[in-house]
N, C-alpha and C. Protein backbone atom coordinates (compact mmCIF):
# COMPACT_ATOMS: atom_id res chain seq x y z
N UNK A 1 -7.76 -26.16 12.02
CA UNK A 1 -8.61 -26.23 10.84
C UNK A 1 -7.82 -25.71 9.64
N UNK A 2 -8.01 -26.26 8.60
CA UNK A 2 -6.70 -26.17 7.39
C UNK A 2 -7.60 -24.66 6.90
N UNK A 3 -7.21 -24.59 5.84
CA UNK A 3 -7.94 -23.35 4.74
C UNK A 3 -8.70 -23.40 4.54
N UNK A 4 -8.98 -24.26 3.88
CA UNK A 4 -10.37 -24.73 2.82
C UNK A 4 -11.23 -25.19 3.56
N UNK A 5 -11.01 -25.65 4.99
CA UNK A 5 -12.20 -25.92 5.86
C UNK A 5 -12.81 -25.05 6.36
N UNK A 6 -11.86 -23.77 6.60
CA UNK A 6 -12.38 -22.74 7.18
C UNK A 6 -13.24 -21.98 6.40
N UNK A 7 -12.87 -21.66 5.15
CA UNK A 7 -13.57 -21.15 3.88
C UNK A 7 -14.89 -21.55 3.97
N UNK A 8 -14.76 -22.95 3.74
CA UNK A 8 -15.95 -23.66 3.31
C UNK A 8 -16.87 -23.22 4.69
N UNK A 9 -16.49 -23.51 6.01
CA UNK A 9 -17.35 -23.48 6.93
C UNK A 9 -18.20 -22.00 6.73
N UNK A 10 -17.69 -20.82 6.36
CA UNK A 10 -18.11 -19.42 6.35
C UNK A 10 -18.96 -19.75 4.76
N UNK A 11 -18.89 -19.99 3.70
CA UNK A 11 -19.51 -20.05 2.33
C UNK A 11 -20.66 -20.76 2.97
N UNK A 12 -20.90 -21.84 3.92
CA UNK A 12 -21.85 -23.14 3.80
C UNK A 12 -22.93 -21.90 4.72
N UNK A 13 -22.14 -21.16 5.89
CA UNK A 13 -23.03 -20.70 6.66
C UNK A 13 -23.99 -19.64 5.78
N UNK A 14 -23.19 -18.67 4.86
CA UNK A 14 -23.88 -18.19 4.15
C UNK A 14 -24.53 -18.31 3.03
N UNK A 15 -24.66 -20.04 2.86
CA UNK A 15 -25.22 -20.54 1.62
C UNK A 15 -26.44 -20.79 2.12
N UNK A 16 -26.53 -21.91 3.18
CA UNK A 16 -27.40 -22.03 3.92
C UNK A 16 -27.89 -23.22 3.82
N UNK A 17 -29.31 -23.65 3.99
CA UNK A 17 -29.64 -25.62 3.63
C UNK A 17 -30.44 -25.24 2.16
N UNK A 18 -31.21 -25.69 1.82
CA UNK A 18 -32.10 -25.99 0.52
C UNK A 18 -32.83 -25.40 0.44
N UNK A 19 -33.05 -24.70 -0.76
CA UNK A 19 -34.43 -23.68 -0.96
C UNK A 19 -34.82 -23.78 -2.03
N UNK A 20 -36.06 -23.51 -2.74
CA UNK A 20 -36.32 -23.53 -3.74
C UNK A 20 -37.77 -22.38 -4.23
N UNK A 21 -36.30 -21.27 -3.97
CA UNK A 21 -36.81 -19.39 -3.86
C UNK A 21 -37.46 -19.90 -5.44
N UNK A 22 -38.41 -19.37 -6.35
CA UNK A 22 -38.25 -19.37 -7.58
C UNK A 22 -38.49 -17.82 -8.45
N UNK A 23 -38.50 -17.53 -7.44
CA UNK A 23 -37.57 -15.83 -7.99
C UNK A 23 -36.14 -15.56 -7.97
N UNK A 24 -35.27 -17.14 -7.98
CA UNK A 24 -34.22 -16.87 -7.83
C UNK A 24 -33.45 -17.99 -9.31
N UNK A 25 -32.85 -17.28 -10.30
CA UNK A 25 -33.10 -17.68 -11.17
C UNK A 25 -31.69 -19.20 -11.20
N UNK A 26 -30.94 -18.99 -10.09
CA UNK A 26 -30.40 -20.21 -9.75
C UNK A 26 -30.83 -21.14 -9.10
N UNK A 27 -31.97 -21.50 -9.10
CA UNK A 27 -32.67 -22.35 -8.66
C UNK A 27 -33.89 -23.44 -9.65
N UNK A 28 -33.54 -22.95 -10.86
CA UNK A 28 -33.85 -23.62 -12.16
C UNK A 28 -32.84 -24.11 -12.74
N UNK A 29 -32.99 -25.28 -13.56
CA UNK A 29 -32.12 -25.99 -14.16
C UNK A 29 -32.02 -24.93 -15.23
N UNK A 30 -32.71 -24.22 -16.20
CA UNK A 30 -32.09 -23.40 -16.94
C UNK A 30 -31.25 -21.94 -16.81
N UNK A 31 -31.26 -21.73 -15.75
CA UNK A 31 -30.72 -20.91 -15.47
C UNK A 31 -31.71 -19.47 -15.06
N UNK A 32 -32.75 -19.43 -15.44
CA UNK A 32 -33.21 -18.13 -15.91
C UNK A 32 -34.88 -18.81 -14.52
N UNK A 33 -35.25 -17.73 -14.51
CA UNK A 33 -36.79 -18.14 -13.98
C UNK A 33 -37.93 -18.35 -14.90
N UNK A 34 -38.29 -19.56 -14.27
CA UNK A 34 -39.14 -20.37 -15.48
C UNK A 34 -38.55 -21.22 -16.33
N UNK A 35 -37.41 -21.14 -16.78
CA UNK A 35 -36.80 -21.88 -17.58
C UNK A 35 -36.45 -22.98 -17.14
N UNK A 36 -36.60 -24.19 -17.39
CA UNK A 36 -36.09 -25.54 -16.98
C UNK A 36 -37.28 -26.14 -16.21
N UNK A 37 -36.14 -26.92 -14.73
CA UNK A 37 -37.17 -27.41 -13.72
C UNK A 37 -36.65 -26.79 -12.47
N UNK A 38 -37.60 -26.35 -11.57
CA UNK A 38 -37.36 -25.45 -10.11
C UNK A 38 -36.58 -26.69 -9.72
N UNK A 39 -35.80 -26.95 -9.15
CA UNK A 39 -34.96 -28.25 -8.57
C UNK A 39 -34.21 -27.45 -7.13
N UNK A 40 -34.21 -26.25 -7.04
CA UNK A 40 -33.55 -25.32 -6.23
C UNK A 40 -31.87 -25.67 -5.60
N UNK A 41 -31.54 -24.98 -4.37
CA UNK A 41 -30.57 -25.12 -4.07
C UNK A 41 -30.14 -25.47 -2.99
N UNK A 42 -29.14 -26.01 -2.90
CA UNK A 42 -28.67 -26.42 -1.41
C UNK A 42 -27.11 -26.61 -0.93
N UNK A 43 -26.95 -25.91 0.04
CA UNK A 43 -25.58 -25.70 -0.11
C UNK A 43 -24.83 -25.05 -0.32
N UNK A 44 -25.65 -24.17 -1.33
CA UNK A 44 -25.36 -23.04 -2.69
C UNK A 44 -24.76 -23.65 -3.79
N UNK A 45 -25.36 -25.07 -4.08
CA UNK A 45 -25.26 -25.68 -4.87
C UNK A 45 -26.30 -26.04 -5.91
N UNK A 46 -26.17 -24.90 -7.04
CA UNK A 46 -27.52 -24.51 -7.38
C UNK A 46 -27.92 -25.55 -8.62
N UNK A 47 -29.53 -25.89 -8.58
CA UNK A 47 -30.12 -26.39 -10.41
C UNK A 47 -29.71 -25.69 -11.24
N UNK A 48 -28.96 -24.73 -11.29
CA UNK A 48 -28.63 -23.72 -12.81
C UNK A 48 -27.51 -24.18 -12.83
N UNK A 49 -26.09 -24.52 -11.61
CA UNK A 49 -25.17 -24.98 -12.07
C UNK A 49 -24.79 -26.30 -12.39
N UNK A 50 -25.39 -26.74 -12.18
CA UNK A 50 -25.63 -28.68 -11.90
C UNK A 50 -27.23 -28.97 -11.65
N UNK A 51 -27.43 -28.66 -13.07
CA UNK A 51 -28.58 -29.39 -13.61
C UNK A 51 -29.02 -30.66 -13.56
N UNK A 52 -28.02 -31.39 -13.78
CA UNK A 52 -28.15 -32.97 -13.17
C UNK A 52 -28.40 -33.42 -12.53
N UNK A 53 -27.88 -32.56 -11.19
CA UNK A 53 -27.96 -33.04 -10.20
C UNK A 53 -29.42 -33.02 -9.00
N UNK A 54 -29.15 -34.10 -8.10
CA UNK A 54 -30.33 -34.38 -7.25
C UNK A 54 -30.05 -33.17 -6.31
N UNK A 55 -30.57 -31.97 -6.56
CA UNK A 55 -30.45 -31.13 -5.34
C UNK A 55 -30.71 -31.40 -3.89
N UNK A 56 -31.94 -31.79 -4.10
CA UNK A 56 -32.57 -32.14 -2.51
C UNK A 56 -31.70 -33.07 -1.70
N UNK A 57 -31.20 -33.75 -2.37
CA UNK A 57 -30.86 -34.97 -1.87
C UNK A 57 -28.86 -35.19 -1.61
N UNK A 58 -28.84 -33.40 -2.01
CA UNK A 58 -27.20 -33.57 -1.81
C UNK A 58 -26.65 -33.73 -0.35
N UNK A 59 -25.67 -34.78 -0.38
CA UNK A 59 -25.01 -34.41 0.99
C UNK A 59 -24.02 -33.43 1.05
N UNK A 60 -23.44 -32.90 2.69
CA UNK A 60 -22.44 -32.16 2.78
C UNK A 60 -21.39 -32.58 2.68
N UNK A 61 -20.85 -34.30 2.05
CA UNK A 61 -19.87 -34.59 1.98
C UNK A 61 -19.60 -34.48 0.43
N UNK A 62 -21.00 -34.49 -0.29
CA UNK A 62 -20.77 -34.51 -2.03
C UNK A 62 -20.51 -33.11 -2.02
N UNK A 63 -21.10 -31.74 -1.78
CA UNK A 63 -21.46 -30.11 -1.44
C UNK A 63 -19.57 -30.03 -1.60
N UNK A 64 -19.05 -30.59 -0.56
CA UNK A 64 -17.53 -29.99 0.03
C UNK A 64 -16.88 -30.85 -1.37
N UNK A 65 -16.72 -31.81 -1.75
CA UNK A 65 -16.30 -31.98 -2.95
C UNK A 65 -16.32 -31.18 -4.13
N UNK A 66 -17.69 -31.26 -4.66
CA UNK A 66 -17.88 -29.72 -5.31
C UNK A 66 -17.10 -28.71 -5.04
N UNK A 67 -17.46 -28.36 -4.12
CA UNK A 67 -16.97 -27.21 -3.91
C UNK A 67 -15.70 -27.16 -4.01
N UNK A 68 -14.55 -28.00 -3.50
CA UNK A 68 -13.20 -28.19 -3.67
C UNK A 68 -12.56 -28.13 -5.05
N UNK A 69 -13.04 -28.96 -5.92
CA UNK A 69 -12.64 -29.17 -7.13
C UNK A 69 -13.87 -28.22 -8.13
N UNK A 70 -14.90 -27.47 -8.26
CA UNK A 70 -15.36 -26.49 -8.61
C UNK A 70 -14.78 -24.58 -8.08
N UNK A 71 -14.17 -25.05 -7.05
CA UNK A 71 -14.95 -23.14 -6.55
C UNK A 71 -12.84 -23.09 -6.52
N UNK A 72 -12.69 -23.71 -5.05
CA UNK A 72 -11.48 -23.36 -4.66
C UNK A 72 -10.04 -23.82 -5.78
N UNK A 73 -10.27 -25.14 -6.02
CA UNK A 73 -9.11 -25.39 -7.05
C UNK A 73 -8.84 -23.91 -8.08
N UNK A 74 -9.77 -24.02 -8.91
CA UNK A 74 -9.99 -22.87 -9.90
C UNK A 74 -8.92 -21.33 -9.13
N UNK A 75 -9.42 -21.03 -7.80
CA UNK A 75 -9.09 -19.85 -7.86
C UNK A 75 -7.91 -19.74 -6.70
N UNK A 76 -7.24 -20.81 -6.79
CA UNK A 76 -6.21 -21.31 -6.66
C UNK A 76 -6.05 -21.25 -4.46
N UNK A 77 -6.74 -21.62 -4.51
CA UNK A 77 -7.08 -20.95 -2.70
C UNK A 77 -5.98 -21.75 -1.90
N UNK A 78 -5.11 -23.17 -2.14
CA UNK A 78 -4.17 -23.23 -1.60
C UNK A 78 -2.87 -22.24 -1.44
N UNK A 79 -2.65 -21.72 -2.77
CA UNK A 79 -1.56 -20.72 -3.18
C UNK A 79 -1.83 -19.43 -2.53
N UNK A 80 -2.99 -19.18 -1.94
CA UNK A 80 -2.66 -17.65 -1.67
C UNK A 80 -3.66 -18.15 -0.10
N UNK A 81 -3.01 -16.73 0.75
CA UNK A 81 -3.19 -16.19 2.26
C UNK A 81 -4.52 -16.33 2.64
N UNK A 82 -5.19 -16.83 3.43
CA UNK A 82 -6.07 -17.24 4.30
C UNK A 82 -6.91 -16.15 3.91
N UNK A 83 -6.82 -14.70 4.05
CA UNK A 83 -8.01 -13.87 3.86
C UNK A 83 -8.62 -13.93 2.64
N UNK A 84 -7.46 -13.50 1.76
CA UNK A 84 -7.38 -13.88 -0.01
C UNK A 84 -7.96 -15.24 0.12
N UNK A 85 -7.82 -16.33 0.18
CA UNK A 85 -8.28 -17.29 0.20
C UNK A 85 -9.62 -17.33 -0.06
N UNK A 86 -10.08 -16.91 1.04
CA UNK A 86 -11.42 -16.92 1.67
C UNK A 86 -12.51 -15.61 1.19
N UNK A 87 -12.20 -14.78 0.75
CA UNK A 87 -12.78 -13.47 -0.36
C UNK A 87 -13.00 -14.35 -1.67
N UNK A 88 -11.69 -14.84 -2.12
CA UNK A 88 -11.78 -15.81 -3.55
C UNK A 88 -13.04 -16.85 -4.03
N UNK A 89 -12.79 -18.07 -2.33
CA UNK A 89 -13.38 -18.81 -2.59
C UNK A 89 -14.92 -18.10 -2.67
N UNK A 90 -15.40 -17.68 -1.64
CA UNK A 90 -16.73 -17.25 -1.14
C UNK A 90 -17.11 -16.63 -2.82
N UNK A 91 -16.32 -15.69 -3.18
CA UNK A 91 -17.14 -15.30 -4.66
C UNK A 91 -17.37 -15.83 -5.51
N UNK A 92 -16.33 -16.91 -5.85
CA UNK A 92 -16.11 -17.78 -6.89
C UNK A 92 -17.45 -18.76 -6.39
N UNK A 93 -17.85 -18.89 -5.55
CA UNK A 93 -19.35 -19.60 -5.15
C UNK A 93 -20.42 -19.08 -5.66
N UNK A 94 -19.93 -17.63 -4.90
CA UNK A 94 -21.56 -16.45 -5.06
C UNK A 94 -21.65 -16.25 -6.65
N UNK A 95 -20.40 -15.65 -7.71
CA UNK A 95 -20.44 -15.42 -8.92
C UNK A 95 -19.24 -15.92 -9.75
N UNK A 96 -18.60 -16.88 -9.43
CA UNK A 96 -18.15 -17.60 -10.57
C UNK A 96 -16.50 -17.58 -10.08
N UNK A 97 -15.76 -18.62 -10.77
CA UNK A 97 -14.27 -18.79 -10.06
C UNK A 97 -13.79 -17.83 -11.21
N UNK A 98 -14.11 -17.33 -12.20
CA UNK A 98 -13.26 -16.48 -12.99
C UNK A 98 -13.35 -14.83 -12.99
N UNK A 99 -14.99 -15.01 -12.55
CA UNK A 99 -15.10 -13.34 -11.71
C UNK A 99 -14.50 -13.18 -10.46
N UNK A 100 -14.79 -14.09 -9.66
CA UNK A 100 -13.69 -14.15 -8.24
C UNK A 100 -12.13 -13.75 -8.40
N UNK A 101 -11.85 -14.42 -9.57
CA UNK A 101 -10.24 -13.98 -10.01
C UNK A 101 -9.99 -12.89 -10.19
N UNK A 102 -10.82 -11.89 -11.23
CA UNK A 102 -10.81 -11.06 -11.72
C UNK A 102 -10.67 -9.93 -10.58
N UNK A 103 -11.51 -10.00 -9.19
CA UNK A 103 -11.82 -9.23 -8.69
C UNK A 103 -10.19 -9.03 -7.86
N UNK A 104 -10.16 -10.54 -7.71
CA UNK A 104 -8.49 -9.93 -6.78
C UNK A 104 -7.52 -9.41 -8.08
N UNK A 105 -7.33 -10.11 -9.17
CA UNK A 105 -6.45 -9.47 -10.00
C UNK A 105 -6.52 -7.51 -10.03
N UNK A 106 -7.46 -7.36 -9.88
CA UNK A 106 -7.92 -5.80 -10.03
C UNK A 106 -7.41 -5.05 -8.80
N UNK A 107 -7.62 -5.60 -7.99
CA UNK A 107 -7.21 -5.46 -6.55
C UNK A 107 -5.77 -5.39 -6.24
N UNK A 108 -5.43 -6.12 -6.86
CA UNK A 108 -3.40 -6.26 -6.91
C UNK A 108 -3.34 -5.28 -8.03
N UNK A 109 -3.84 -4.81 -8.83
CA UNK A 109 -3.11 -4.07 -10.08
C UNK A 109 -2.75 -4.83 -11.28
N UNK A 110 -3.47 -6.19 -11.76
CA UNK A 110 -3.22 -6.82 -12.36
C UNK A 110 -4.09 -6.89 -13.13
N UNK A 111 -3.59 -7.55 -15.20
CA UNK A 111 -4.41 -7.90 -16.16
C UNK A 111 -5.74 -8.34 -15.54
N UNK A 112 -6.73 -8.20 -15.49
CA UNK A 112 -8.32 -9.16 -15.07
C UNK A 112 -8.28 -10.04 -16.26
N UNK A 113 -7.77 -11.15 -16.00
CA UNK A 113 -8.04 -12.36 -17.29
C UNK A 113 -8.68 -13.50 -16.76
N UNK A 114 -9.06 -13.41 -15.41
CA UNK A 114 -9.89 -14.26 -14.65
C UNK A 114 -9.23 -15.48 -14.57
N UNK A 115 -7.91 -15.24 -14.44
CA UNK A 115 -6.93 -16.79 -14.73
C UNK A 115 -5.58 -16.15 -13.42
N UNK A 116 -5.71 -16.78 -12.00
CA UNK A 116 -4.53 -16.50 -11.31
C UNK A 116 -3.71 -17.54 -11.56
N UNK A 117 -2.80 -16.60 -12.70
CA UNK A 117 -1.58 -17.36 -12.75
C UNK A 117 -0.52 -16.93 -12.02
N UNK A 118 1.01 -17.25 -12.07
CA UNK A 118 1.99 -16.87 -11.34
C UNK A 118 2.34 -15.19 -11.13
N UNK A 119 2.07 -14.59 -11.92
CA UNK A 119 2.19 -12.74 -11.62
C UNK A 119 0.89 -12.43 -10.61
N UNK A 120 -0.20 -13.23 -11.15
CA UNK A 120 -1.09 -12.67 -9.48
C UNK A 120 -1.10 -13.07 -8.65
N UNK A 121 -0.56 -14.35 -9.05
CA UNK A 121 -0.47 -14.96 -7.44
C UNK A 121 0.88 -14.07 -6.65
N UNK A 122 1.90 -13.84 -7.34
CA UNK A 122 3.32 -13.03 -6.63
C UNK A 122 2.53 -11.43 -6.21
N UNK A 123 1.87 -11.29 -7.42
CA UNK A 123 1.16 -9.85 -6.33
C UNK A 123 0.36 -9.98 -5.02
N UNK A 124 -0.11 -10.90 -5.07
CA UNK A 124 -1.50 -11.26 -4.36
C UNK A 124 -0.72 -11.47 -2.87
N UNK A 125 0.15 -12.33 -3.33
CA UNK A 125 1.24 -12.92 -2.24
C UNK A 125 2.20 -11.89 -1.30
N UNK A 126 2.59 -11.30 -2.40
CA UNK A 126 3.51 -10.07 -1.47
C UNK A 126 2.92 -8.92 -1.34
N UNK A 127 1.65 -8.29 -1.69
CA UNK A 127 1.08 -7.24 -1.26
C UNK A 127 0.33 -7.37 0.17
N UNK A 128 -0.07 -6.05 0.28
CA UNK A 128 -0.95 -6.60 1.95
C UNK A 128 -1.98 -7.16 1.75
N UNK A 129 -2.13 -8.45 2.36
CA UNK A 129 -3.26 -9.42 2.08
C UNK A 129 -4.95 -9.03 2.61
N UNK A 130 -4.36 -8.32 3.80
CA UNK A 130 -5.90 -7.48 4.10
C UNK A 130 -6.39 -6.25 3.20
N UNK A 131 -5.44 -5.19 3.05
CA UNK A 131 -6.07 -4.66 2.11
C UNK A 131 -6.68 -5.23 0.51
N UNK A 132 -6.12 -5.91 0.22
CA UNK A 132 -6.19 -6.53 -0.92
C UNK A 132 -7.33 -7.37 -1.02
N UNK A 133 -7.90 -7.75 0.01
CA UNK A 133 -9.00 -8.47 0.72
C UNK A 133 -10.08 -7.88 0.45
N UNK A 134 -10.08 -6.44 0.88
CA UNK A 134 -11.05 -5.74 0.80
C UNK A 134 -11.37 -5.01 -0.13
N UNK A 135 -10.21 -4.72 -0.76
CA UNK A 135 -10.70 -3.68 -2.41
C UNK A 135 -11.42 -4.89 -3.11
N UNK A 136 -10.99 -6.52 -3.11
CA UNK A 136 -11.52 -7.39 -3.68
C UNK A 136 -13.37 -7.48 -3.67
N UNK A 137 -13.61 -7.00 -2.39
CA UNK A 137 -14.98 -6.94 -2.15
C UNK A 137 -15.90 -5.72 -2.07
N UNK A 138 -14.71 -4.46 -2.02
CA UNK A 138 -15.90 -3.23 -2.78
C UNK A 138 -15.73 -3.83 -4.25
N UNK A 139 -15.04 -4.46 -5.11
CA UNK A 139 -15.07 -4.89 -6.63
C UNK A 139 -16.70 -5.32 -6.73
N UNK A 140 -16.24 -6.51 -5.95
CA UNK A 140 -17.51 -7.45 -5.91
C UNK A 140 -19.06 -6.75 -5.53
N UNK A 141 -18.56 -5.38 -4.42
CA UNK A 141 -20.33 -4.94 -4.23
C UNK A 141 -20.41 -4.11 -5.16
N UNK A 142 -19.21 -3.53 -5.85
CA UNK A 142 -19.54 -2.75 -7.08
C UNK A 142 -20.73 -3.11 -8.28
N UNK A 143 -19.94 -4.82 -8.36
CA UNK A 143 -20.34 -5.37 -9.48
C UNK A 143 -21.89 -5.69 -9.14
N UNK A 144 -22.17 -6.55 -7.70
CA UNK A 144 -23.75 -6.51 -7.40
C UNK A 144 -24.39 -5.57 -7.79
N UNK A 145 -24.28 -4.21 -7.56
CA UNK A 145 -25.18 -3.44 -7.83
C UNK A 145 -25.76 -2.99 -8.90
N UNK A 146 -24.87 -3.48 -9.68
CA UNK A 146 -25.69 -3.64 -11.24
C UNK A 146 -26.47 -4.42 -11.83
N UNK A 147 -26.14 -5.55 -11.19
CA UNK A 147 -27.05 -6.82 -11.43
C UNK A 147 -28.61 -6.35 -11.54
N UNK A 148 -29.33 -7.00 -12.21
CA UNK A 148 -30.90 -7.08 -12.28
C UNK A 148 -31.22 -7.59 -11.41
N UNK A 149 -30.84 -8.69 -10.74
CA UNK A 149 -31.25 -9.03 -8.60
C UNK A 149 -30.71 -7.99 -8.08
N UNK A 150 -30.32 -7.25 -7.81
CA UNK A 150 -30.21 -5.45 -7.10
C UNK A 150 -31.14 -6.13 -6.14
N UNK A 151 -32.73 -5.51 -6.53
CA UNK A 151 -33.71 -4.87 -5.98
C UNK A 151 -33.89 -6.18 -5.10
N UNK A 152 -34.01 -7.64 -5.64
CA UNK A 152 -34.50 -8.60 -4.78
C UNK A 152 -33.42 -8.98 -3.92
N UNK A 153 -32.20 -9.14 -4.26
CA UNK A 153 -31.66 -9.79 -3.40
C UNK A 153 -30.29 -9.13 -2.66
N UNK A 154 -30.56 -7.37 -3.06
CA UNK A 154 -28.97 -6.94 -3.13
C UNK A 154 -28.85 -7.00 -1.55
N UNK A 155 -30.11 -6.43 -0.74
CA UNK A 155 -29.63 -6.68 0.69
C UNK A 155 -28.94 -7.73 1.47
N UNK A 156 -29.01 -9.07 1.10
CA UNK A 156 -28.98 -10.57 1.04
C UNK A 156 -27.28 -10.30 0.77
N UNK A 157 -27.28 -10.05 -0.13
CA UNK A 157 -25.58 -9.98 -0.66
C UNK A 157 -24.77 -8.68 -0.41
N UNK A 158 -25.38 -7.44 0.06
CA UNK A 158 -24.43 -6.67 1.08
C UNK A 158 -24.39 -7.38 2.47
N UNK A 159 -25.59 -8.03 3.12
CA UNK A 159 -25.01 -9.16 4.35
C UNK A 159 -24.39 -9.72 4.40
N UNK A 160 -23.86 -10.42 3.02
CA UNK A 160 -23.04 -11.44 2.88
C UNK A 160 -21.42 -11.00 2.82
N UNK A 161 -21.34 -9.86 2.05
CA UNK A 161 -19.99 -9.49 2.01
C UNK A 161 -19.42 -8.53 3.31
N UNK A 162 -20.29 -7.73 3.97
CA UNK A 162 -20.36 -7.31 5.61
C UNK A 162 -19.84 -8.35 6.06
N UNK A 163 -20.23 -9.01 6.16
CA UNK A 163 -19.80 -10.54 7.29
C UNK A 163 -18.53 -11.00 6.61
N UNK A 164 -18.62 -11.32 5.50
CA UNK A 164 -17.20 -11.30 5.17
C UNK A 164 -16.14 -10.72 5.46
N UNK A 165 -16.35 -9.68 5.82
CA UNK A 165 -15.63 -8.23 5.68
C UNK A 165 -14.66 -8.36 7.55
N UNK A 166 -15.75 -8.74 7.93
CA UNK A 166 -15.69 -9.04 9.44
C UNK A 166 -14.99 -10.16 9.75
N UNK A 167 -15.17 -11.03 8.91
CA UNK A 167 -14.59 -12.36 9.44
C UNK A 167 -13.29 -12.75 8.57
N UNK A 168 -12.67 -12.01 7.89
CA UNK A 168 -11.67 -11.83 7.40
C UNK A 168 -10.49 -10.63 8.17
N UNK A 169 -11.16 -9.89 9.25
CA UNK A 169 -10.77 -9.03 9.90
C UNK A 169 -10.38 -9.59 11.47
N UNK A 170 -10.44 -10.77 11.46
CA UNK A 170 -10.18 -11.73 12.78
C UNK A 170 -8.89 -11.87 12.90
């Protein structure tokens, strides 16, 4: 199984099939709750990010496209180590391919410009890829816990990065 299949297979499990939570404010085309149309998500392919789109009706062959040329291109997941890889992609899903960046740049000791260019990728690359893995994701539960979803959904997303945590430790 290449990289990006493996990635994807762990993001899809924790994305899950279609929902349309509407206390979940990615699950409106405007972004916000109430705002727009509930169209929800699937895939973790949300109405707030692709408004356009036919949620219900996405397949997992359109989902893995997306996702390829949205999540992983961006945060460069061919160029760097399977764990890195897979911390990157998964966040850059959960909160964005430029916060995903940010979090490993921070992690290596690098500018956070949410852009892995060639100095993070050479850090990213020659530092230890497991540790680096994981400071990436206390970043990331750092940053959850501030969020205004805390209270609703923070349990949801310490499960998510636990399991991460684990399955990057294989």
């Amino acid at each position: 199984m290449d990289n990006f299949s493996r990635c994807l297979a762990f993001t899809l499990n924790a994305e899950g099939g279609y929902t349309d939570n509407a206390a979940d404010p990615g699950n409106w085309t405007g972004g916000e709750v109430g705002r727009g149309a509930l169209h929800g998500t699937k895939f973790g392919i949300s109405a707030a990010a692709y408004p356009n789109l036919d949620i219900a009706a996405l397949t997992l062959p359109d989902a893995a496209a997306i996702y390829r040329r949205d999540y992983w291109t961006p945060v460069q997941g061919d160029a760097l180590l399977l764990p890195l890889a897979m911390v990157a992609f998964d966040a850059a899903v959960n909160a964005g391919p430029r916060r995903a960046a940010m979090w490993l740049q921070q992690a290596a000791g690098q500018i956070a410009d949410g852009i892995l260019g060639p100095a993070s990728l050479a850090a990213l690359n020659t530092g230890n890829p497991q540790a680096l893995a994981q400071e990436a994701l206390v970043r990331r539960l750092m940053f959850y816990t501030n969020l205004p979803g805390w209270p609703h959904f923070g349990l949801g997303w310490l499960r998510r990065v636990v399991k991460l945590a684990g399955e990057i430790m294989l």
